[in-house]
Structures are given as structure tokens and as C-alpha cells.
PDB file of N, CA and C in Angstrom:
ATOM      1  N   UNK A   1      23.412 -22.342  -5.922  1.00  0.00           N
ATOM      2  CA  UNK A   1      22.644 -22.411  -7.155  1.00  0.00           C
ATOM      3  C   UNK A   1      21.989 -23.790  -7.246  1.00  0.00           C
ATOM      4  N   UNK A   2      20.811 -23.869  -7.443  1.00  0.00           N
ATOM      5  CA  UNK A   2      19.827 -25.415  -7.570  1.00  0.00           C
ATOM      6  C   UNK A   2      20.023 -25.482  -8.879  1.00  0.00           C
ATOM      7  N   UNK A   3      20.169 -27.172  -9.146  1.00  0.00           N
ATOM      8  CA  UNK A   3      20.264 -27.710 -10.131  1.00  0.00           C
ATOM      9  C   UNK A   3      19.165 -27.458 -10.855  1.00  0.00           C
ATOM     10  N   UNK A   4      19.046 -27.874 -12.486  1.00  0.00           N
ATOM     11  CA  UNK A   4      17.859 -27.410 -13.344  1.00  0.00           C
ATOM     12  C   UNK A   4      16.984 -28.424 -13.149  1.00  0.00           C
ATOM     13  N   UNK A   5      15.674 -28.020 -13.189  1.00  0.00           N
ATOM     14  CA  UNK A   5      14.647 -29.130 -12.813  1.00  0.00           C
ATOM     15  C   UNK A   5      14.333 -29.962 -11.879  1.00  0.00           C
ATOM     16  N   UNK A   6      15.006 -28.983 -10.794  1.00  0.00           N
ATOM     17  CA  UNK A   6      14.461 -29.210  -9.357  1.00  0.00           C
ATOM     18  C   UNK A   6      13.394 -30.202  -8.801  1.00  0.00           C
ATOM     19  N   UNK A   7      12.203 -29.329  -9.513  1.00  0.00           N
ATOM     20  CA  UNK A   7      10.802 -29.752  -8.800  1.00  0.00           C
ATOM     21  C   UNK A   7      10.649 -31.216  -9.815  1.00  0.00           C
ATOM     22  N   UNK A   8      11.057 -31.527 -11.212  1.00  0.00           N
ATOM     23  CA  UNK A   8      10.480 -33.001 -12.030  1.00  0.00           C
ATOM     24  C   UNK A   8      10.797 -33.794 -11.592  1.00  0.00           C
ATOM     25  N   UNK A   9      10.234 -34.360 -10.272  1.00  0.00           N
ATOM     26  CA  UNK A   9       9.823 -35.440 -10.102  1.00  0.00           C
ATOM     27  C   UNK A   9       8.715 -36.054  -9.278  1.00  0.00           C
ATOM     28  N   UNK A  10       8.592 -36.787  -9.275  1.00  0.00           N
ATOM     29  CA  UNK A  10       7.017 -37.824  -8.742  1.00  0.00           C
ATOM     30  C   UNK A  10       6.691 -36.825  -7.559  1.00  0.00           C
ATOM     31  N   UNK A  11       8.007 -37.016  -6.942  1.00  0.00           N
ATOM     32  CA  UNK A  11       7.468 -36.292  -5.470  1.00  0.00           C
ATOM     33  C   UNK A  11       6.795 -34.735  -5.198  1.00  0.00           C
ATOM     34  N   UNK A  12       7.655 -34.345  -5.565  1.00  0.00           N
ATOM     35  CA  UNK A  12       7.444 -32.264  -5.435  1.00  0.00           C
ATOM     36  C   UNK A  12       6.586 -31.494  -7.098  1.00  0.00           C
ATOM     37  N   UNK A  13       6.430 -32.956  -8.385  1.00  0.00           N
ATOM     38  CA  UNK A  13       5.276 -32.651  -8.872  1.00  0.00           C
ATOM     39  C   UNK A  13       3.741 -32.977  -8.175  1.00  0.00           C
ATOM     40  N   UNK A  14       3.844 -34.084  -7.384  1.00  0.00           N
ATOM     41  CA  UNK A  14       2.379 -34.669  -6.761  1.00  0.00           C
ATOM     42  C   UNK A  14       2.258 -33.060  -5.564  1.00  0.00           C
ATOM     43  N   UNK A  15       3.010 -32.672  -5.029  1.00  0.00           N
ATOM     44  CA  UNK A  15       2.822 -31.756  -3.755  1.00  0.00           C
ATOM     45  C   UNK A  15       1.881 -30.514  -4.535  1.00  0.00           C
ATOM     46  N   UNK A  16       2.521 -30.545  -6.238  1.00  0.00           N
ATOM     47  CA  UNK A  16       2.443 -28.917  -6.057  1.00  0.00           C
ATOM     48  C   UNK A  16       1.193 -29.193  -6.946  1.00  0.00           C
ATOM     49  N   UNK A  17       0.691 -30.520  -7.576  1.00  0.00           N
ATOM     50  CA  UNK A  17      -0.678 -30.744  -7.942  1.00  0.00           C
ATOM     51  C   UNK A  17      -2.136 -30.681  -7.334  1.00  0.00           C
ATOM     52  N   UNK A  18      -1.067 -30.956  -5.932  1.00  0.00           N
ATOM     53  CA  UNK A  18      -2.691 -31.085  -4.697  1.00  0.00           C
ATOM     54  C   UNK A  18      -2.584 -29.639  -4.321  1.00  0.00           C
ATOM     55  N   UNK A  19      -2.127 -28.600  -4.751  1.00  0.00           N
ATOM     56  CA  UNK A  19      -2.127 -27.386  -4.178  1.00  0.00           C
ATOM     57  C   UNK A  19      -2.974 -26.293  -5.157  1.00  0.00           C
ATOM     58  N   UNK A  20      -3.951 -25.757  -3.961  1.00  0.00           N
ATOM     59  CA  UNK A  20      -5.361 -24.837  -4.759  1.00  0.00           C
ATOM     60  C   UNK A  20      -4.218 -23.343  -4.851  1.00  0.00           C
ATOM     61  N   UNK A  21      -4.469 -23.475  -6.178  1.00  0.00           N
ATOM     62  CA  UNK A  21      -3.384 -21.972  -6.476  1.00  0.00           C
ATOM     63  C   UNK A  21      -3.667 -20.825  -5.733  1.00  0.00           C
ATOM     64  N   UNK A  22      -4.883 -20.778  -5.432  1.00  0.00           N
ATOM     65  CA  UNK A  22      -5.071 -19.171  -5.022  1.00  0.00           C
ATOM     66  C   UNK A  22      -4.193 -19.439  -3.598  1.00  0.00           C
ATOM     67  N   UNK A  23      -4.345 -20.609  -2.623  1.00  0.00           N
ATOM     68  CA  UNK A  23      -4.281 -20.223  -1.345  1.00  0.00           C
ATOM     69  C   UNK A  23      -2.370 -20.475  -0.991  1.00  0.00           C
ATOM     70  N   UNK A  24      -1.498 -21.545  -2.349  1.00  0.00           N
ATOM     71  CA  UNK A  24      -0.616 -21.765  -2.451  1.00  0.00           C
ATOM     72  C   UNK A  24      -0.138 -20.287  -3.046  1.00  0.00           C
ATOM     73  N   UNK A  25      -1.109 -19.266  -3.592  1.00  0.00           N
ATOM     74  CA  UNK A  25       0.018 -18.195  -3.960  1.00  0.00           C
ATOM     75  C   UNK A  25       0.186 -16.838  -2.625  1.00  0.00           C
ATOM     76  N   UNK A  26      -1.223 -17.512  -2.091  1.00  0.00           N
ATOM     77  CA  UNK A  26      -1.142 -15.923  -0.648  1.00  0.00           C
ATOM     78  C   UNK A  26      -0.020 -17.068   0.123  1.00  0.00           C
ATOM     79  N   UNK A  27       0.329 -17.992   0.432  1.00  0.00           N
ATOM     80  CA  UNK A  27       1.091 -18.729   1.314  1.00  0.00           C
ATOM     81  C   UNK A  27       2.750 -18.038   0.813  1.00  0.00           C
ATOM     82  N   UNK A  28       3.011 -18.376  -0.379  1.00  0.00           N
ATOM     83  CA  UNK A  28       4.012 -17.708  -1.432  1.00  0.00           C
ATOM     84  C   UNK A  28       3.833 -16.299  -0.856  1.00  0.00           C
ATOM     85  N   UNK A  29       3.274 -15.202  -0.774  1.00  0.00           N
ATOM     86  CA  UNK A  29       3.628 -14.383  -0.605  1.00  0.00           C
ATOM     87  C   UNK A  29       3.259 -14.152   0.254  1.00  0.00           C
ATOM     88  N   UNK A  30       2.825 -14.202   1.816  1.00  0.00           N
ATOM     89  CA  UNK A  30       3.512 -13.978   3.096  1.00  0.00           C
ATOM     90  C   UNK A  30       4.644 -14.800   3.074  1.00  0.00           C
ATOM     91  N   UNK A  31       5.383 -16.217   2.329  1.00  0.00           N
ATOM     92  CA  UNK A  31       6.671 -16.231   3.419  1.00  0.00           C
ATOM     93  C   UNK A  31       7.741 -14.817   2.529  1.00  0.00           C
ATOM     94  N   UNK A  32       7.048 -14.444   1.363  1.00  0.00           N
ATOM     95  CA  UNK A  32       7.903 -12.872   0.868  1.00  0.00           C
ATOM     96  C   UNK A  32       7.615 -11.825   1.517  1.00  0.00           C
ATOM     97  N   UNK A  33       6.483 -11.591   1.982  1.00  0.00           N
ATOM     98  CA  UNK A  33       6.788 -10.267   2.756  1.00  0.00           C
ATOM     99  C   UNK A  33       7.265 -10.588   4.245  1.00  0.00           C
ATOM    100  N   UNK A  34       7.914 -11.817   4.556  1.00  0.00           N
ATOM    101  CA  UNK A  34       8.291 -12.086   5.796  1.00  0.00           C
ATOM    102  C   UNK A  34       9.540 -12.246   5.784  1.00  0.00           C
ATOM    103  N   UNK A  35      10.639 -12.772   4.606  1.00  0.00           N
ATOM    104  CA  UNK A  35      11.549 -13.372   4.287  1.00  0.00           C
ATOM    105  C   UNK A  35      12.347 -12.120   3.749  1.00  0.00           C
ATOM    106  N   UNK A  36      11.657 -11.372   2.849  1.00  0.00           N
ATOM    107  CA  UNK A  36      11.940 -10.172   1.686  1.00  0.00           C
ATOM    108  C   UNK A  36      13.114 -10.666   0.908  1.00  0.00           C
ATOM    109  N   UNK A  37      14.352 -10.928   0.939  1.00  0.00           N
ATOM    110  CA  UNK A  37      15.750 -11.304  -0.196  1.00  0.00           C
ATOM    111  C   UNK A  37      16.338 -11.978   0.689  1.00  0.00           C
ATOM    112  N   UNK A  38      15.990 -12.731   1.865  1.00  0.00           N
ATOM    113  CA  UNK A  38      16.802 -13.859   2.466  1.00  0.00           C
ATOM    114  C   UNK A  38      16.618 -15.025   1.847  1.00  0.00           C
ATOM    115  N   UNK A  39      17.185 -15.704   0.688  1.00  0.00           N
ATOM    116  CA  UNK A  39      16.681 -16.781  -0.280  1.00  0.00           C
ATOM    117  C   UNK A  39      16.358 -18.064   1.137  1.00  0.00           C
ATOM    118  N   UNK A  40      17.761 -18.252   1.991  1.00  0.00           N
ATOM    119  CA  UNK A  40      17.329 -19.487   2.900  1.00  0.00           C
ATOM    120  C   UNK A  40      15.998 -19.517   3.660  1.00  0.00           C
ATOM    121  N   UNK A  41      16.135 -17.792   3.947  1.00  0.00           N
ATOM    122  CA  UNK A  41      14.203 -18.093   4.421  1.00  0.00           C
ATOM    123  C   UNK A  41      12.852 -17.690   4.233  1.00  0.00           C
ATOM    124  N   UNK A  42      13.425 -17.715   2.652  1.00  0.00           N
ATOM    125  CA  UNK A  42      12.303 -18.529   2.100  1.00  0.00           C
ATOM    126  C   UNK A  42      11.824 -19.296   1.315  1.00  0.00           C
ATOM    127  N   UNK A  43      12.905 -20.258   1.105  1.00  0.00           N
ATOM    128  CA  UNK A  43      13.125 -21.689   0.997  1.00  0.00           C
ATOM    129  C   UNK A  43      12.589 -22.252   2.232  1.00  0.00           C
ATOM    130  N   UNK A  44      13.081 -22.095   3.507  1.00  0.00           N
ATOM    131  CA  UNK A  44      12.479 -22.743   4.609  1.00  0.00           C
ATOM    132  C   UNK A  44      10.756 -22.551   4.499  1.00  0.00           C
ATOM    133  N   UNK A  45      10.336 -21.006   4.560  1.00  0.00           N
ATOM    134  CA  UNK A  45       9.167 -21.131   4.849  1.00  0.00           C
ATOM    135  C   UNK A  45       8.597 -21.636   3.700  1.00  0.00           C
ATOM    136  N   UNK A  46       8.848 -21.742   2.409  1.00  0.00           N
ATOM    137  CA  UNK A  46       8.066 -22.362   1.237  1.00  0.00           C
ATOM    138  C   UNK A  46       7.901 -23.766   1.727  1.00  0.00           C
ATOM    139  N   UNK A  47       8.900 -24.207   2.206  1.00  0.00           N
ATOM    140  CA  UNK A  47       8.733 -25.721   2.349  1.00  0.00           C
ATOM    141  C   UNK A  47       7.544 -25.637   3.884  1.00  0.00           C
ATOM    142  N   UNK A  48       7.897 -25.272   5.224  1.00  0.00           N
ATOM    143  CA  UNK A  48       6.991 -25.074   6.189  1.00  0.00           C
ATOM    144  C   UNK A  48       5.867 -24.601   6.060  1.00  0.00           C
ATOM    145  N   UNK A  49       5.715 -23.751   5.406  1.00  0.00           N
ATOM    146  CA  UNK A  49       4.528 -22.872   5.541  1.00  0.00           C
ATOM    147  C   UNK A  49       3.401 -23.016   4.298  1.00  0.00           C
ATOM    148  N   UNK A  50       3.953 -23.403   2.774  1.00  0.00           N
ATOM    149  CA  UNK A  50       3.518 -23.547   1.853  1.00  0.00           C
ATOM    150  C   UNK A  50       3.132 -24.725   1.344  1.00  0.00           C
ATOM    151  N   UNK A  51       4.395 -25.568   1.057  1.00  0.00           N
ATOM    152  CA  UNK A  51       4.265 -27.415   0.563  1.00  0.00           C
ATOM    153  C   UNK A  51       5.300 -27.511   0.988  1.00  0.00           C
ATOM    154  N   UNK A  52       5.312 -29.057   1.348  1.00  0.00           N
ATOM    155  CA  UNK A  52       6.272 -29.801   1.781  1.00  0.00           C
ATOM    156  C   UNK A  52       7.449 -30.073   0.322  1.00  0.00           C
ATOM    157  N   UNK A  53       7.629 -29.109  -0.154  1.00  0.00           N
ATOM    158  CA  UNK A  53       8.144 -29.700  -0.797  1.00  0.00           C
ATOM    159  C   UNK A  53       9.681 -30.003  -0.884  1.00  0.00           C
ATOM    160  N   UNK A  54      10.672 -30.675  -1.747  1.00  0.00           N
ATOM    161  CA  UNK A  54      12.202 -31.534  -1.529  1.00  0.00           C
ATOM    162  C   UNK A  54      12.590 -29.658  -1.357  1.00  0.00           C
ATOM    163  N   UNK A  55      13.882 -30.037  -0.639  1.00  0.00           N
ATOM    164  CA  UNK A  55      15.056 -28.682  -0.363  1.00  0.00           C
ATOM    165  C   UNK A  55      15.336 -27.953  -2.092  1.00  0.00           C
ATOM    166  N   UNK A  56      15.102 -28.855  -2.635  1.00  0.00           N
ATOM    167  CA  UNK A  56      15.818 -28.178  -4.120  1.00  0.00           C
ATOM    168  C   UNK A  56      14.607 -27.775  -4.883  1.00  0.00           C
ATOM    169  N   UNK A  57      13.604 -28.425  -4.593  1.00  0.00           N
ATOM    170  CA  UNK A  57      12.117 -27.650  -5.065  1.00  0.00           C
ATOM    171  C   UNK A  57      12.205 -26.256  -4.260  1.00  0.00           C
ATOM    172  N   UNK A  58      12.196 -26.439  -3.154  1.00  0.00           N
ATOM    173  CA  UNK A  58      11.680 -25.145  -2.292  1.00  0.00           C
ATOM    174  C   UNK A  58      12.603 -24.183  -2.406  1.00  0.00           C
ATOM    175  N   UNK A  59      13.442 -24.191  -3.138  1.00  0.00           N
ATOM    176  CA  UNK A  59      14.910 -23.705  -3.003  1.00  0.00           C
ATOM    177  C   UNK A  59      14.530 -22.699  -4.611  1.00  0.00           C
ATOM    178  N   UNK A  60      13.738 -23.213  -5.734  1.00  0.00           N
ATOM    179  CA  UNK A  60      13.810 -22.339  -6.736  1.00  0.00           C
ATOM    180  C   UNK A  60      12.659 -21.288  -6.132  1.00  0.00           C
ATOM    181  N   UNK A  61      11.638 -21.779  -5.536  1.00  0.00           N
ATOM    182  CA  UNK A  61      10.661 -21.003  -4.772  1.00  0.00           C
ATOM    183  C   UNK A  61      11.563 -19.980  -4.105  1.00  0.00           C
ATOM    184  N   UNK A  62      11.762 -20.017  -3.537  1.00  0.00           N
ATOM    185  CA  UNK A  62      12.606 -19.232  -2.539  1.00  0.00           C
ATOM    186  C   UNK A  62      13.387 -17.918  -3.816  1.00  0.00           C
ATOM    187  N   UNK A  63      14.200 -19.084  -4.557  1.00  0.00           N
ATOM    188  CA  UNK A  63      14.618 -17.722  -5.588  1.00  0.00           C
ATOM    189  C   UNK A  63      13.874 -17.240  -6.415  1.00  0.00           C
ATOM    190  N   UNK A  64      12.927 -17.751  -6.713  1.00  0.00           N
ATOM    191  CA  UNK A  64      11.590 -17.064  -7.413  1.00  0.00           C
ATOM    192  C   UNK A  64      11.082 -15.928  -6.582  1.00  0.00           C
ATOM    193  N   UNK A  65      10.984 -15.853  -4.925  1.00  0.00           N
ATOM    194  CA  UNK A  65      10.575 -15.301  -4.271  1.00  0.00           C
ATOM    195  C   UNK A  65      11.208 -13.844  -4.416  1.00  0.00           C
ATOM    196  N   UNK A  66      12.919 -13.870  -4.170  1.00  0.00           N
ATOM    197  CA  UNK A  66      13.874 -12.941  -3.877  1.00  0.00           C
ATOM    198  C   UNK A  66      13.401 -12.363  -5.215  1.00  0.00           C
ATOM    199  N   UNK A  67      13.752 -12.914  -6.378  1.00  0.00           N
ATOM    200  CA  UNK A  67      13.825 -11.904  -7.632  1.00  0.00           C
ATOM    201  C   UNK A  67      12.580 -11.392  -7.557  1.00  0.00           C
ATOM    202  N   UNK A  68      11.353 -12.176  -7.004  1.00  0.00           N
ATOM    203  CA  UNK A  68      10.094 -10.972  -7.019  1.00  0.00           C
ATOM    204  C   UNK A  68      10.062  -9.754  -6.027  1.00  0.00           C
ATOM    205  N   UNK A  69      10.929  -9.708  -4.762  1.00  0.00           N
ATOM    206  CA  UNK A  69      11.231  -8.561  -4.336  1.00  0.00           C
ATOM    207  C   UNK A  69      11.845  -7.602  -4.383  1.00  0.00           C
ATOM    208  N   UNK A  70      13.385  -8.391  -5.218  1.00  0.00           N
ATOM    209  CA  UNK A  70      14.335  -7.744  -5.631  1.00  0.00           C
ATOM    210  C   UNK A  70      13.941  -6.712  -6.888  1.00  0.00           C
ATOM    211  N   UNK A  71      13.286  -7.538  -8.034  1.00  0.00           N
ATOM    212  CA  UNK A  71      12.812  -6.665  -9.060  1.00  0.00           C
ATOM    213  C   UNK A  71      11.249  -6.231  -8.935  1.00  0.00           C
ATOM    214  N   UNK A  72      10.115  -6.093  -8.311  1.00  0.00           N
ATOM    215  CA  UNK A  72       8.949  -5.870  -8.482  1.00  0.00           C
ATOM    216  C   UNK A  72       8.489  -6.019  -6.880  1.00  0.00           C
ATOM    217  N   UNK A  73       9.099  -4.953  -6.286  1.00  0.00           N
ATOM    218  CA  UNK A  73       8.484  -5.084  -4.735  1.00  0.00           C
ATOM    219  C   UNK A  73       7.557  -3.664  -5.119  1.00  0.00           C
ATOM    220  N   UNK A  74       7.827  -2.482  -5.685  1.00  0.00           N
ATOM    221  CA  UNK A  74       6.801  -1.811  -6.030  1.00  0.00           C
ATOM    222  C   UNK A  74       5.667  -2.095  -6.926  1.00  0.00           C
ATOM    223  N   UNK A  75       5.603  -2.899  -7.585  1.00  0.00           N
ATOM    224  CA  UNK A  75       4.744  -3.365  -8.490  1.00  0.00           C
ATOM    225  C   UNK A  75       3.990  -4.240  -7.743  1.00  0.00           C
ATOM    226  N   UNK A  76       4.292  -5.598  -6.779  1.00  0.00           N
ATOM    227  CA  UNK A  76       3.683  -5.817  -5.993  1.00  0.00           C
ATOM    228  C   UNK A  76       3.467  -5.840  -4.307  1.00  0.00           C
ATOM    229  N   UNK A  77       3.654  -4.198  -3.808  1.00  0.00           N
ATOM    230  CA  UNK A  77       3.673  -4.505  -2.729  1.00  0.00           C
ATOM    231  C   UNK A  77       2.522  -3.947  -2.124  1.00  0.00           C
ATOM    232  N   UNK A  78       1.047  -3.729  -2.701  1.00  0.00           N
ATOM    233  CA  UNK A  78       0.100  -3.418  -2.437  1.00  0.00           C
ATOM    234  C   UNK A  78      -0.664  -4.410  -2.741  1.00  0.00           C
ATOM    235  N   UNK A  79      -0.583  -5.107  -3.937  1.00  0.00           N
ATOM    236  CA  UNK A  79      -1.563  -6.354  -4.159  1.00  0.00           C
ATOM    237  C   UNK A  79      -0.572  -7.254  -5.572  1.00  0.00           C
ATOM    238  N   UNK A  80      -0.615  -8.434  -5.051  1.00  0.00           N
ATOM    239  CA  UNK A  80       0.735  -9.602  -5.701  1.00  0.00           C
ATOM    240  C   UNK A  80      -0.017 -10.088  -6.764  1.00  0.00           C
ATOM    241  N   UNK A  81      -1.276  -9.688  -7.197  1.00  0.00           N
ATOM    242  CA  UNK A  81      -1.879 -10.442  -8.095  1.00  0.00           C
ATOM    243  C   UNK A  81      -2.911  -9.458  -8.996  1.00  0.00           C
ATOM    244  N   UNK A  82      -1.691  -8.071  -8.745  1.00  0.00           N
ATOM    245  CA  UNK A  82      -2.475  -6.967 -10.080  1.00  0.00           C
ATOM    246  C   UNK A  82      -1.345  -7.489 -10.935  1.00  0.00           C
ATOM    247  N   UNK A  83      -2.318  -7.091 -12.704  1.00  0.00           N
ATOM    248  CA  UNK A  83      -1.616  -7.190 -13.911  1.00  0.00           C
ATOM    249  C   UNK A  83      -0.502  -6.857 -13.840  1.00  0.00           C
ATOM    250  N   UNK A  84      -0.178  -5.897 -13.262  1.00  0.00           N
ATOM    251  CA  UNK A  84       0.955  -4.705 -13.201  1.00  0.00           C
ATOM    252  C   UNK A  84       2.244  -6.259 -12.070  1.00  0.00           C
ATOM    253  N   UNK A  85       1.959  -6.611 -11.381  1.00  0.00           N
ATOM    254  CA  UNK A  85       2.522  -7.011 -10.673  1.00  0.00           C
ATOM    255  C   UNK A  85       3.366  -8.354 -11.048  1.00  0.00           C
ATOM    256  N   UNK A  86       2.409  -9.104 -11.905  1.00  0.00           N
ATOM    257  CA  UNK A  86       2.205 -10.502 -12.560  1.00  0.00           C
ATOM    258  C   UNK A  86       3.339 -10.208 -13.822  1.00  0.00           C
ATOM    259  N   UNK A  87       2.771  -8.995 -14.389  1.00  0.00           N
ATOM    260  CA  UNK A  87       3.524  -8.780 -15.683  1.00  0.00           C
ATOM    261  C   UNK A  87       5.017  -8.641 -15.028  1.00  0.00           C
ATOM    262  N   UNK A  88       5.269  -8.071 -14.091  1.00  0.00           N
ATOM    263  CA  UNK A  88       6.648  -7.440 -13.714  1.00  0.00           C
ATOM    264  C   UNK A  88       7.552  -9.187 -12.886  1.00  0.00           C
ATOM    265  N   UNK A  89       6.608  -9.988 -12.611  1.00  0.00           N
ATOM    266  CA  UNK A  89       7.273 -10.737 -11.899  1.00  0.00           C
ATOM    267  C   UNK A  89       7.360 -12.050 -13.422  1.00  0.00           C
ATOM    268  N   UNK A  90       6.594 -12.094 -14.021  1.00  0.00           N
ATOM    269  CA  UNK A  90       6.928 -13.045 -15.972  1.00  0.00           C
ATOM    270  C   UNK A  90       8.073 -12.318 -16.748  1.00  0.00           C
ATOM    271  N   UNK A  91       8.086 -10.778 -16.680  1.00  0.00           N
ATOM    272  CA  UNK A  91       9.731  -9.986 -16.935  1.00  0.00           C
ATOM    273  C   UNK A  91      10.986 -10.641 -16.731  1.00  0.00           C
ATOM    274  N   UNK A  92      11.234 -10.382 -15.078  1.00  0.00           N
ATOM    275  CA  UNK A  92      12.221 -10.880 -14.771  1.00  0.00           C
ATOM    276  C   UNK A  92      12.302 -12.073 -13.985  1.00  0.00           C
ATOM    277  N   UNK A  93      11.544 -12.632 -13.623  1.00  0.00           N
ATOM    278  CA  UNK A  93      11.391 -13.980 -13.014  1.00  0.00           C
ATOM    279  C   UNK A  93      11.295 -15.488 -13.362  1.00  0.00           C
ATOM    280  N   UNK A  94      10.186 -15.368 -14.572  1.00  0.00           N
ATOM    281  CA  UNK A  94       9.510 -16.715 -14.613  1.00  0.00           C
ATOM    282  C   UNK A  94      10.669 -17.842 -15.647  1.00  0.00           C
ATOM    283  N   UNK A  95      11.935 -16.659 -16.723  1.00  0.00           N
ATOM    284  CA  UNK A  95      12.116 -17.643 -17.391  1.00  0.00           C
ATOM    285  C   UNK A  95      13.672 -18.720 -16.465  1.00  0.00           C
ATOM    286  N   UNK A  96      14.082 -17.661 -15.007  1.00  0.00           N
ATOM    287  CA  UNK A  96      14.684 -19.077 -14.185  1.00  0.00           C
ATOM    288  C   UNK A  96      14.269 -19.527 -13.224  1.00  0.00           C
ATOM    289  N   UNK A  97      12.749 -19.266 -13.188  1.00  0.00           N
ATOM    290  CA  UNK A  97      11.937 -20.024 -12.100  1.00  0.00           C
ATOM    291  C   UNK A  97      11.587 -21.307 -12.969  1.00  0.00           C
ATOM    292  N   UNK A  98      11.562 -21.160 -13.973  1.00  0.00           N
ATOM    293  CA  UNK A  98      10.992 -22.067 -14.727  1.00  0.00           C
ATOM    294  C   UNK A  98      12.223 -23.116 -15.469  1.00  0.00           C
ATOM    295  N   UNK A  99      13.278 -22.430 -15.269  1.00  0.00           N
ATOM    296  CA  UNK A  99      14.662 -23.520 -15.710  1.00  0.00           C
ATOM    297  C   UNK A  99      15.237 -23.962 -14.259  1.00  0.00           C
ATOM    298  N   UNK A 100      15.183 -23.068 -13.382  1.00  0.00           N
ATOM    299  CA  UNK A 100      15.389 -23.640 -12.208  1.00  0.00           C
ATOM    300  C   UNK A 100      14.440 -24.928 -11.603  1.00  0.00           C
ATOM    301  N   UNK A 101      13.122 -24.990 -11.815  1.00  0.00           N
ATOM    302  CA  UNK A 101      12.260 -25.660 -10.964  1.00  0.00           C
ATOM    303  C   UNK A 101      11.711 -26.769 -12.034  1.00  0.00           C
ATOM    304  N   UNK A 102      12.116 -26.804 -13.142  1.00  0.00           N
ATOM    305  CA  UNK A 102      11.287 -27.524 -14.410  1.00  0.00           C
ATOM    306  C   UNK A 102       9.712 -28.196 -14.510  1.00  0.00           C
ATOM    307  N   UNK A 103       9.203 -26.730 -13.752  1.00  0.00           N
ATOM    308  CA  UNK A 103       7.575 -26.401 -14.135  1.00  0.00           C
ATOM    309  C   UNK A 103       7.671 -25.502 -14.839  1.00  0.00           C
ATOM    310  N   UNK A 104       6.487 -25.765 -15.764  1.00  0.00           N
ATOM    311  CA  UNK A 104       6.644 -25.483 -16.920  1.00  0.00           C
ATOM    312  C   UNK A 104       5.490 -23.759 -16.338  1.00  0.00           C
ATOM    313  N   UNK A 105       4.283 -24.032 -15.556  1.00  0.00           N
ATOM    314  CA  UNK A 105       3.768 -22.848 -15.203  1.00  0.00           C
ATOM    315  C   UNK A 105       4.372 -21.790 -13.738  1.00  0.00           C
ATOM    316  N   UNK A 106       4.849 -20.632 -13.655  1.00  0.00           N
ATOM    317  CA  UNK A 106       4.791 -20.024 -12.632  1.00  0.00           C
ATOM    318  C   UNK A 106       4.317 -19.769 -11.622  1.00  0.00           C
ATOM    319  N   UNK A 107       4.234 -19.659 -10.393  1.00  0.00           N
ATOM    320  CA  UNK A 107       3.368 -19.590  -9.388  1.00  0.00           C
ATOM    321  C   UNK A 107       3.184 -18.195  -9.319  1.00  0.00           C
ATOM    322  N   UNK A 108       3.333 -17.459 -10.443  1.00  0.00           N
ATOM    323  CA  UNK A 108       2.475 -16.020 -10.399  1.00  0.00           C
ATOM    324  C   UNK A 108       1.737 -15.514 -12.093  1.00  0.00           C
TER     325      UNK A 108
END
């Protein structure tokens, strides 16, 4: 379990500022359709493949990731950025992506 507010600080807020959302959210979801509910990998690939960001940043990513497959792999497993998909992943996702990572916006 990652501590609360993971991502607040200088470091893994500056990473995820320089990052153009659209291409930081298709990055986000290939390492999910590659990873699917393995949280370690995709924590790894968030950090490799997405932003560099600290182990405990990439680490709520990662569980942000799982609960979006775990709860809303039908909702988004044709396209990650229909209403239908967004709404289902702010349901059950965003309010411990968002106590986990202490960003205040979701990466969906």
C-alpha cells in the first residue's frame, strides 16, 4: 500500500507538469492493456514507458491502472477515453487515485 500523497512533491509534480495529457494518457493505457491487474507491472512500465516518475508516484499509477481494469475493462476496452469509460473509471477509481497520489486531477 503507497503512502498518501505520493506524487506532492517538487520532483514527480515537475514530471507530471511537462507531460502533454493526451500522449501521457495513450502511454497510461498501453502499459494497461499490457500489464492488465499486475500492479508491479505497471508501476514499472508507468515509470519506463510513461514518466520517470519516484517508485511511490508510479506505484498509485499502477493502482489507478489495476482498478481501471479490474472495474471498467468493459467500459474501456474499445476506446479509454469514451464518456462511458471516463465516467466508470471517476466511479471507482479517482477518489484513491487521488488520496493515494495527492493530485488533485486524474489521469482519466
Amino acid at each position: 500500500q503507497p503512502k498518501r500523497g505520493a506524487c506532492d512533491n517538487d520532483a514527480d509534480k515537475g514530471v507530471l507538469a511537462s507531460q502533454d495529457f493526451e500522449e501521457f494518457h495513450c502511454k497510461l493505457d498501453k502499459c494497461a492493456r499490457r500489464c492488465w491487474s499486475d500492479i508491479a507491472c505497471n508501476t514499472k512500465c508507468v515509470q519506463e514507458k510513461a514518466a520517470p516518475l519516484s517508485l511511490e508516484c508510479a506505484d498509485c499509477f499502477g493502482l489507478g491502472l489495476v482498478c481501471s481494469v479490474d472495474h471498467c475493462k468493459a467500459a474501456c476496452l474499445w476506446n479509454s477515453r469514451s464518456k462511458r469509460c471516463i465516467a466508470c473509471q471517476r466511479k471507482y477509481c479517482e477518489k484513491s487515485f487521488c488520496e493515494c497520489s495527492g493530485v488533485d486531477v486524474p489521469p482519466f
